[in-house]
N, C-alpha and C. Protein backbone atom coordinates (compact mmCIF):
# COMPACT_ATOMS: atom_id res chain seq x y z
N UNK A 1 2.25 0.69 14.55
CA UNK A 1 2.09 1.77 13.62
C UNK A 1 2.67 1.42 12.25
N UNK A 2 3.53 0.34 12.05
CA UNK A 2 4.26 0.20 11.27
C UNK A 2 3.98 -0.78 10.42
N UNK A 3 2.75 -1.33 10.66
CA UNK A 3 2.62 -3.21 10.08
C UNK A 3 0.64 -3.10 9.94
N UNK A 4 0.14 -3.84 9.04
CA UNK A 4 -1.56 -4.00 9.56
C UNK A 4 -1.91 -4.84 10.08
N UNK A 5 -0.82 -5.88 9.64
CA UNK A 5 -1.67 -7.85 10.08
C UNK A 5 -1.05 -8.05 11.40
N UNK A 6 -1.68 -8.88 12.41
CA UNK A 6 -1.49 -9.04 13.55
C UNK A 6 -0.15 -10.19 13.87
N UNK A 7 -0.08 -10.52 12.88
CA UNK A 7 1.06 -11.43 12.51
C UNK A 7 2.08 -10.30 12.29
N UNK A 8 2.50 -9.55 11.01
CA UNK A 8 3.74 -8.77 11.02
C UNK A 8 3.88 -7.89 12.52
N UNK A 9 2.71 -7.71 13.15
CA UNK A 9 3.37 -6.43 14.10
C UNK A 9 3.91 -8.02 15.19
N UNK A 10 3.66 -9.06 15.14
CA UNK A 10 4.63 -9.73 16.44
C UNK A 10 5.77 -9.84 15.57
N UNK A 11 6.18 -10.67 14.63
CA UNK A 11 7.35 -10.54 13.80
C UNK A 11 7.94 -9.27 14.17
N UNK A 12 7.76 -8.07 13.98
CA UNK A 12 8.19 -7.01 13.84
C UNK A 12 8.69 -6.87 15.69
N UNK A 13 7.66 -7.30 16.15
CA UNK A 13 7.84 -6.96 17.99
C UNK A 13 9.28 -8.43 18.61
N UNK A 14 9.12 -9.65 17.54
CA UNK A 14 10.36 -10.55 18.03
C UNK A 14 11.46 -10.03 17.68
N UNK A 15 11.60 -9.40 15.86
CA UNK A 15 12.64 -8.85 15.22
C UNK A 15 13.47 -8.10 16.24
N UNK A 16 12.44 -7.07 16.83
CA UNK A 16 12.91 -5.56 18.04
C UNK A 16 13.76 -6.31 18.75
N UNK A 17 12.87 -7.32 19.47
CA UNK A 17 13.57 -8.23 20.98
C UNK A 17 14.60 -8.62 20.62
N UNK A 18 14.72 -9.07 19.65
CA UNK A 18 15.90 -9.70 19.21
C UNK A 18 16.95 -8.84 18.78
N UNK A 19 16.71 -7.87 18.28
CA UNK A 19 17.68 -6.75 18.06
C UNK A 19 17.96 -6.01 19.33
N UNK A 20 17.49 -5.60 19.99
CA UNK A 20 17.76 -5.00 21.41
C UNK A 20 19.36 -6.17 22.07
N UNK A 21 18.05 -7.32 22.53
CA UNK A 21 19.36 -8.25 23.00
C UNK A 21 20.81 -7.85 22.50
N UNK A 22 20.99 -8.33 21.14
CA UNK A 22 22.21 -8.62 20.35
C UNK A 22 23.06 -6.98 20.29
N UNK A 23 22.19 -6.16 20.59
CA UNK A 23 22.91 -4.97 20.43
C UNK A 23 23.28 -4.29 21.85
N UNK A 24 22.89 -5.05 22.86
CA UNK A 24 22.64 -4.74 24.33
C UNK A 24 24.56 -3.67 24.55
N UNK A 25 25.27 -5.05 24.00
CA UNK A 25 26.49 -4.37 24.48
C UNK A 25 26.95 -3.38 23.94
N UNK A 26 26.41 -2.74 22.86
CA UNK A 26 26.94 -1.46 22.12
C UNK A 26 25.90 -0.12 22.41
N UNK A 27 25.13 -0.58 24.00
CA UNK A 27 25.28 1.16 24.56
C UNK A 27 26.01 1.75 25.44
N UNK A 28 26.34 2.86 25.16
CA UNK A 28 27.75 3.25 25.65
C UNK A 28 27.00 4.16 27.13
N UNK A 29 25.89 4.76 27.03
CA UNK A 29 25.38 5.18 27.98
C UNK A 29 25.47 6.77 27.43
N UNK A 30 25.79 7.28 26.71
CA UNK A 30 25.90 8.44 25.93
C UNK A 30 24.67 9.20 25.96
N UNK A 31 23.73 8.55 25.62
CA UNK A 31 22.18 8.93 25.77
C UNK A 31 21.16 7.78 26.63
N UNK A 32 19.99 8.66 26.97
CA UNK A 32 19.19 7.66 27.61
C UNK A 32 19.28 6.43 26.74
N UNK A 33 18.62 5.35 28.24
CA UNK A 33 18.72 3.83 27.80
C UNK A 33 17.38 3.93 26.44
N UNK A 34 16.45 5.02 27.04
CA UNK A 34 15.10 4.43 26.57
C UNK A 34 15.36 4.89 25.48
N UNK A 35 16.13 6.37 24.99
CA UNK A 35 16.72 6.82 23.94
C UNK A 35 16.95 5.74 22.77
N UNK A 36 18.29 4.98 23.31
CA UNK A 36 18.72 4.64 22.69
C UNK A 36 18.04 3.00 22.23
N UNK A 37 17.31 2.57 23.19
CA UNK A 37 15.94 1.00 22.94
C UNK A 37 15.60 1.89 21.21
N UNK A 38 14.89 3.41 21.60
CA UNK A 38 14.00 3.74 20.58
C UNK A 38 14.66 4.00 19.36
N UNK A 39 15.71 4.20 19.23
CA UNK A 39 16.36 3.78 17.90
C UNK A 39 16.61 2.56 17.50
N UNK A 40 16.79 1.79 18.62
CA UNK A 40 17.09 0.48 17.81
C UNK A 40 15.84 0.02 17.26
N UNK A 41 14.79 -0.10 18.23
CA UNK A 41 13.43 -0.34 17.34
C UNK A 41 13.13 0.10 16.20
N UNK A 42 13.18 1.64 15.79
CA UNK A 42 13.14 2.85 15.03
C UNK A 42 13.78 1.87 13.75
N UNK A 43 14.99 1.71 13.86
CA UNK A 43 16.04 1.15 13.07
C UNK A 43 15.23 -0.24 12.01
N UNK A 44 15.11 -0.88 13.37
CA UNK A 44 14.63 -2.37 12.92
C UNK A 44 13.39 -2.51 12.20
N UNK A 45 12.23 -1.47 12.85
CA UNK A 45 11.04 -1.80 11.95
C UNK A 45 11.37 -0.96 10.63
N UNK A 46 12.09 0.08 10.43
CA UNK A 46 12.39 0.53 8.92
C UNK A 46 13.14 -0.53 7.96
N UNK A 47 13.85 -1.19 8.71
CA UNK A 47 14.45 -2.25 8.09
C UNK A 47 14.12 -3.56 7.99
N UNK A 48 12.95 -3.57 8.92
CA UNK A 48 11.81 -4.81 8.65
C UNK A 48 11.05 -4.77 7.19
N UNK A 49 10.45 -2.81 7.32
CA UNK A 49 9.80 -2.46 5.78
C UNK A 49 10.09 -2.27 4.76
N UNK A 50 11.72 -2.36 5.00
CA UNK A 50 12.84 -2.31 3.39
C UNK A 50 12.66 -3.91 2.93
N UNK A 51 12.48 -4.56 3.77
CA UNK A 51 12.82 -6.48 3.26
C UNK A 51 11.38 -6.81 2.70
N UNK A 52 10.50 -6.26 3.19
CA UNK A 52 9.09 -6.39 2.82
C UNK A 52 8.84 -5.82 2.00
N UNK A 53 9.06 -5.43 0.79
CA UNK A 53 8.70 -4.55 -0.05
C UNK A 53 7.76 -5.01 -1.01
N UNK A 54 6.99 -6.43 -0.80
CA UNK A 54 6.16 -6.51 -1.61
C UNK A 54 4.59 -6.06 -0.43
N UNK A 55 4.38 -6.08 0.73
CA UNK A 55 3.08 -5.74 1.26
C UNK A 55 3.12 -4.28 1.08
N UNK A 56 4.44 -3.31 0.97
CA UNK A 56 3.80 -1.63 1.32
C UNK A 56 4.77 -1.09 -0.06
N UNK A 57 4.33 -0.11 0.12
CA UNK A 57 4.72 0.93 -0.92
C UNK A 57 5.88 1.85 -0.39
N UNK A 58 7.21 1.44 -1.25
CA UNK A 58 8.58 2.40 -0.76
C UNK A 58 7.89 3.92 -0.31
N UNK A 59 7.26 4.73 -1.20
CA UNK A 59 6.59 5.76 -0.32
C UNK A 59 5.84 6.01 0.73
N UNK A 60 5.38 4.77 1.42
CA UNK A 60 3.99 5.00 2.80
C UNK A 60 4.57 3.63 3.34
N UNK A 61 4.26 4.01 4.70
CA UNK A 61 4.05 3.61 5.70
C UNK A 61 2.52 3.41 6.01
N UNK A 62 2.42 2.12 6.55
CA UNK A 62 0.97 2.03 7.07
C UNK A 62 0.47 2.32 8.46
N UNK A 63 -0.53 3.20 8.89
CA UNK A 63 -0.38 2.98 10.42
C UNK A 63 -1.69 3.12 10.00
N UNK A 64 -2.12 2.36 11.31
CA UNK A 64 -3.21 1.43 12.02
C UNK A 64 -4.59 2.59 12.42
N UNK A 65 -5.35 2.59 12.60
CA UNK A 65 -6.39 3.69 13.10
C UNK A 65 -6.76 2.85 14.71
N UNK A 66 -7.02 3.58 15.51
CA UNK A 66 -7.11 3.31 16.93
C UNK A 66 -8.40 2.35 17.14
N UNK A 67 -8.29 1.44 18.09
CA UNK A 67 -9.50 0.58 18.40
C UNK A 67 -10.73 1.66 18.79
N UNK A 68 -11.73 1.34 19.54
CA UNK A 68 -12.53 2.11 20.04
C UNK A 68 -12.07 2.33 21.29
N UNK A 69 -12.11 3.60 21.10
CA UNK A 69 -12.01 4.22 22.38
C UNK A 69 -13.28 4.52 23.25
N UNK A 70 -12.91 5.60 24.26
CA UNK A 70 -13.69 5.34 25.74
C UNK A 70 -14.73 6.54 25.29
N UNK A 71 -14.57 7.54 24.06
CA UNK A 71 -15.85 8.86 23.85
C UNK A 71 -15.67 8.51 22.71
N UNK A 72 -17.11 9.24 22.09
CA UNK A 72 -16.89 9.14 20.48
C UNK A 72 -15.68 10.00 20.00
N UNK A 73 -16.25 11.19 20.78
CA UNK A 73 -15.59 12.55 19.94
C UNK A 73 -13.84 12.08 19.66
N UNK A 74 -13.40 11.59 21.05
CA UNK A 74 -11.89 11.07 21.30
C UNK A 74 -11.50 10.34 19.93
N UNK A 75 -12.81 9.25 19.72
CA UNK A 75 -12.50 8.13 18.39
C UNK A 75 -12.41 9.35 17.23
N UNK A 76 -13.34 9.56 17.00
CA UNK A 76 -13.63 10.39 16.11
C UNK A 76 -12.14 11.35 15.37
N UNK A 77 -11.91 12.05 16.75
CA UNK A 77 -10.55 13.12 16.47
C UNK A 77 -9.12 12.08 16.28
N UNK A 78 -8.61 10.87 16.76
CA UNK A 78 -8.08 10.03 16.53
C UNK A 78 -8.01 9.23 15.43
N UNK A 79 -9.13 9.09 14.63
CA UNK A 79 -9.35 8.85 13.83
C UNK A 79 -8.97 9.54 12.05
N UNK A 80 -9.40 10.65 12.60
CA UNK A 80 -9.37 12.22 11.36
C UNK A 80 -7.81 12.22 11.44
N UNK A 81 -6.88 12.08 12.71
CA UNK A 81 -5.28 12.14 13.28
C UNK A 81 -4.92 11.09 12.09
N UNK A 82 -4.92 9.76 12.25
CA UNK A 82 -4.52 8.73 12.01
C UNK A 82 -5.14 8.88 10.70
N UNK A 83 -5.96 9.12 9.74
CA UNK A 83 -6.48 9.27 8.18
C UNK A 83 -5.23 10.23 7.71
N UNK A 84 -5.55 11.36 8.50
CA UNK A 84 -4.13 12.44 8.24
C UNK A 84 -3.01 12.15 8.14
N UNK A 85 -2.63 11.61 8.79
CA UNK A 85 -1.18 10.93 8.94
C UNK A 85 -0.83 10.03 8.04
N UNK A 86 -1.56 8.96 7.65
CA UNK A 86 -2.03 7.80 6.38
C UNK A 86 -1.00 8.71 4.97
N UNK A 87 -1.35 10.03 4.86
CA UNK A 87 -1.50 10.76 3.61
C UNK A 87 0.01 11.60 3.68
N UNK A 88 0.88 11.48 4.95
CA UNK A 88 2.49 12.54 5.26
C UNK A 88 3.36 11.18 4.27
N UNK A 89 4.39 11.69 3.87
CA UNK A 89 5.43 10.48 3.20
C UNK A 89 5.64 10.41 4.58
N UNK A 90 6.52 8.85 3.90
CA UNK A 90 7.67 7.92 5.29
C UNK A 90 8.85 8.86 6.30
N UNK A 91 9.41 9.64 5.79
CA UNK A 91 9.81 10.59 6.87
C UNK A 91 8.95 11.75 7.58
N UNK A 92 8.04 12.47 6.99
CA UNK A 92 7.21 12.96 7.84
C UNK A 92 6.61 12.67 8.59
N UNK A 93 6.21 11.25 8.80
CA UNK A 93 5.36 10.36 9.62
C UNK A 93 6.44 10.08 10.29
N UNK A 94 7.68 9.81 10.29
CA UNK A 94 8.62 9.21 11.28
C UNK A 94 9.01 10.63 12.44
N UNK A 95 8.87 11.76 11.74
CA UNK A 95 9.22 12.95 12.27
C UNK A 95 8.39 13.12 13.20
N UNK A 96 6.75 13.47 12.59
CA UNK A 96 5.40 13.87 13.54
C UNK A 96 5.36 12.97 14.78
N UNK A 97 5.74 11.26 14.08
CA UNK A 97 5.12 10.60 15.74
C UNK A 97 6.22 10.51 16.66
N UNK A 98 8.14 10.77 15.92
CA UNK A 98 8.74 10.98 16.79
C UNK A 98 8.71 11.71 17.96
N UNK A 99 8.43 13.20 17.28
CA UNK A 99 7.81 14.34 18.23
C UNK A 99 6.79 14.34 19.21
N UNK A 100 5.60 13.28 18.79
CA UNK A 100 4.10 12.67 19.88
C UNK A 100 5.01 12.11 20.80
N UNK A 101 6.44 11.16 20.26
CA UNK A 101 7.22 10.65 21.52
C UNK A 101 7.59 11.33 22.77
N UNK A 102 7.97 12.43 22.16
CA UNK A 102 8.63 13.67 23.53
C UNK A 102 10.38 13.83 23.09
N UNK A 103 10.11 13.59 21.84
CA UNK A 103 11.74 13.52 21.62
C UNK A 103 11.96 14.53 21.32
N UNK A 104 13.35 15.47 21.46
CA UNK A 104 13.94 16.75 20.99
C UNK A 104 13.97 16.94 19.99
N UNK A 105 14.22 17.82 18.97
CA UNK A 105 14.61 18.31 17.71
C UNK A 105 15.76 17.72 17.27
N UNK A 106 17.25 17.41 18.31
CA UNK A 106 17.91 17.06 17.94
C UNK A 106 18.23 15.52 18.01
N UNK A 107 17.01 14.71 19.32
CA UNK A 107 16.75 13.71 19.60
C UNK A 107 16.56 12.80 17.82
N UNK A 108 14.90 13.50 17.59
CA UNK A 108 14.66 13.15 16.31
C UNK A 108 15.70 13.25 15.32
N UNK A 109 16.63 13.81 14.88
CA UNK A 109 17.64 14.35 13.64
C UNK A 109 18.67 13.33 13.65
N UNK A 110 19.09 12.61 15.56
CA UNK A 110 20.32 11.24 15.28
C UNK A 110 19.14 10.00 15.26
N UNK A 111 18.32 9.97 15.11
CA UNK A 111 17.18 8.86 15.05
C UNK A 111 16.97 8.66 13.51
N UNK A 112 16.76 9.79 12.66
CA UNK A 112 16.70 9.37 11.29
C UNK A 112 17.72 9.95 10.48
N UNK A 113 18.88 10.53 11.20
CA UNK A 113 20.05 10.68 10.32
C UNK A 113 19.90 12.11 9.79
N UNK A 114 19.56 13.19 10.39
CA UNK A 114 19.40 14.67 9.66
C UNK A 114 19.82 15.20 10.81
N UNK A 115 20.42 16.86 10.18
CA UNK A 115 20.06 17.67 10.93
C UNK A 115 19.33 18.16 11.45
N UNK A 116 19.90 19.44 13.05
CA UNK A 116 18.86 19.30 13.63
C UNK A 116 18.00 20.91 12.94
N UNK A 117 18.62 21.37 12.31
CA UNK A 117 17.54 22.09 11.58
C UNK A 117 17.15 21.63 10.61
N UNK A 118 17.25 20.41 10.45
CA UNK A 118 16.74 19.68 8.95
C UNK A 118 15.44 19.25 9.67
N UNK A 119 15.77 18.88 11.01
CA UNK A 119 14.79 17.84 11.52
C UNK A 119 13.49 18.92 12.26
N UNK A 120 14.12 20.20 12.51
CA UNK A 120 12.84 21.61 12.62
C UNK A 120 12.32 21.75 11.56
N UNK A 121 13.10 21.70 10.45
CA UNK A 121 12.33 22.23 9.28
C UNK A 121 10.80 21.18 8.97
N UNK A 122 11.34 19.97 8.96
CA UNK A 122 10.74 19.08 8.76
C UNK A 122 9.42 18.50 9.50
N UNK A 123 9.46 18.67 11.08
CA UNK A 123 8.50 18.91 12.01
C UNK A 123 7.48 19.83 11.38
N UNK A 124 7.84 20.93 11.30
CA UNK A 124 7.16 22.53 11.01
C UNK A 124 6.28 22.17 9.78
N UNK A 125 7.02 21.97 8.96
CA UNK A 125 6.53 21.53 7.55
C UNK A 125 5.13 20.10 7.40
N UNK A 126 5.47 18.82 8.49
CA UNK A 126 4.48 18.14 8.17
C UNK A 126 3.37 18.45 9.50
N UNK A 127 3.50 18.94 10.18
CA UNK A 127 2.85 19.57 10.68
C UNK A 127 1.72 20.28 9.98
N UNK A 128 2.40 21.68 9.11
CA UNK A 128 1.10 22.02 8.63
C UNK A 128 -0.01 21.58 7.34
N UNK A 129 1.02 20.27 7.40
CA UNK A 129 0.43 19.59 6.19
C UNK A 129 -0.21 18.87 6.52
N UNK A 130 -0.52 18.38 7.75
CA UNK A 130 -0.81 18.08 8.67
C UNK A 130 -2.56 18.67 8.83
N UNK A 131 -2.55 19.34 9.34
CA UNK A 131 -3.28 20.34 9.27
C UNK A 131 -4.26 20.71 7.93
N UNK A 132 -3.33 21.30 7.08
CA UNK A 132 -4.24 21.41 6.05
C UNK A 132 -4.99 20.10 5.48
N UNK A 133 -4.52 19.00 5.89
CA UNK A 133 -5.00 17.72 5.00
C UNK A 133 -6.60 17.57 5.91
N UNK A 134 -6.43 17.51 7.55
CA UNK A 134 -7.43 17.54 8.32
C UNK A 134 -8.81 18.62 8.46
N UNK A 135 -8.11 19.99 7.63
CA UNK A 135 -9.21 20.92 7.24
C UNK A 135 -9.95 20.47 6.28
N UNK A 136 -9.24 20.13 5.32
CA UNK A 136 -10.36 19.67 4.20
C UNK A 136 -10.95 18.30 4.30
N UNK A 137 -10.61 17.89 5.76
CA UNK A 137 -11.99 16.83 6.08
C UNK A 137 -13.00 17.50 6.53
């Protein structure tokens, strides 16, 4: 979601591995394991896209539009998703697909450093922006 060329997303997928490893011993068990994998990833590809700052734009994030899928309509609505999403800034997009994760309100808020009514407000908000961007397709 984070990279276009098939080259940065393995870079980006060794960077993870490699960050996981080295950080292995500093989970305390406080939160889930998978919890806490998904921040470190979380962590690393934002800080993969801070060093890169000549392929993307400090405001956007790039994410990918889905291969073909198994119905049109599926491609289709996945598609209109992923155009939509293209158009949220870099924390709204980190917020919305946190939330597609299954993560809590307050899950999301120690993942990018907000509160957890910062991190409702913020859901709520690109959400319907969300929305409105996909109506006027």
């Amino acid at each position: 979601m984070y990279t276009d060329s098939f080259e940065d997303k393995e870079d980006l997928r060794q960077e993870i591995t490699l960050q996981l490893w080295r950080s292995f011993s500093s989970f305390k068990g406080s939160s889930k394991f998978s919890t806490w994998m998904y921040t470190v990833s979380l962590n690393t590809a934002i800080l993969f896209l801070k060093k890169d700052k000549k392929r993307i734009q400090t405001s956007e994030i790039t994410v990918n539009t889905p291969d073909v899928a198994t119905t049109r309509f599926e491609d289709d609505k996945m598609a209109t998703f992923y155009q939509a999403a293209k158009k949220l800034t870099k924390i709204e997009r980190a917020v919305v697909f946190l939330y597609l994760e299954g993560l809590s309100h307050k899950e999301i808020a120690l993942n990018l450093g907000l509160t957890t009514v910062n991190a409702r407000v913020r859901l709520s908000r690109s959400k319907n922006k969300l929305r409105k961007i996909i109506d006027k397709t």
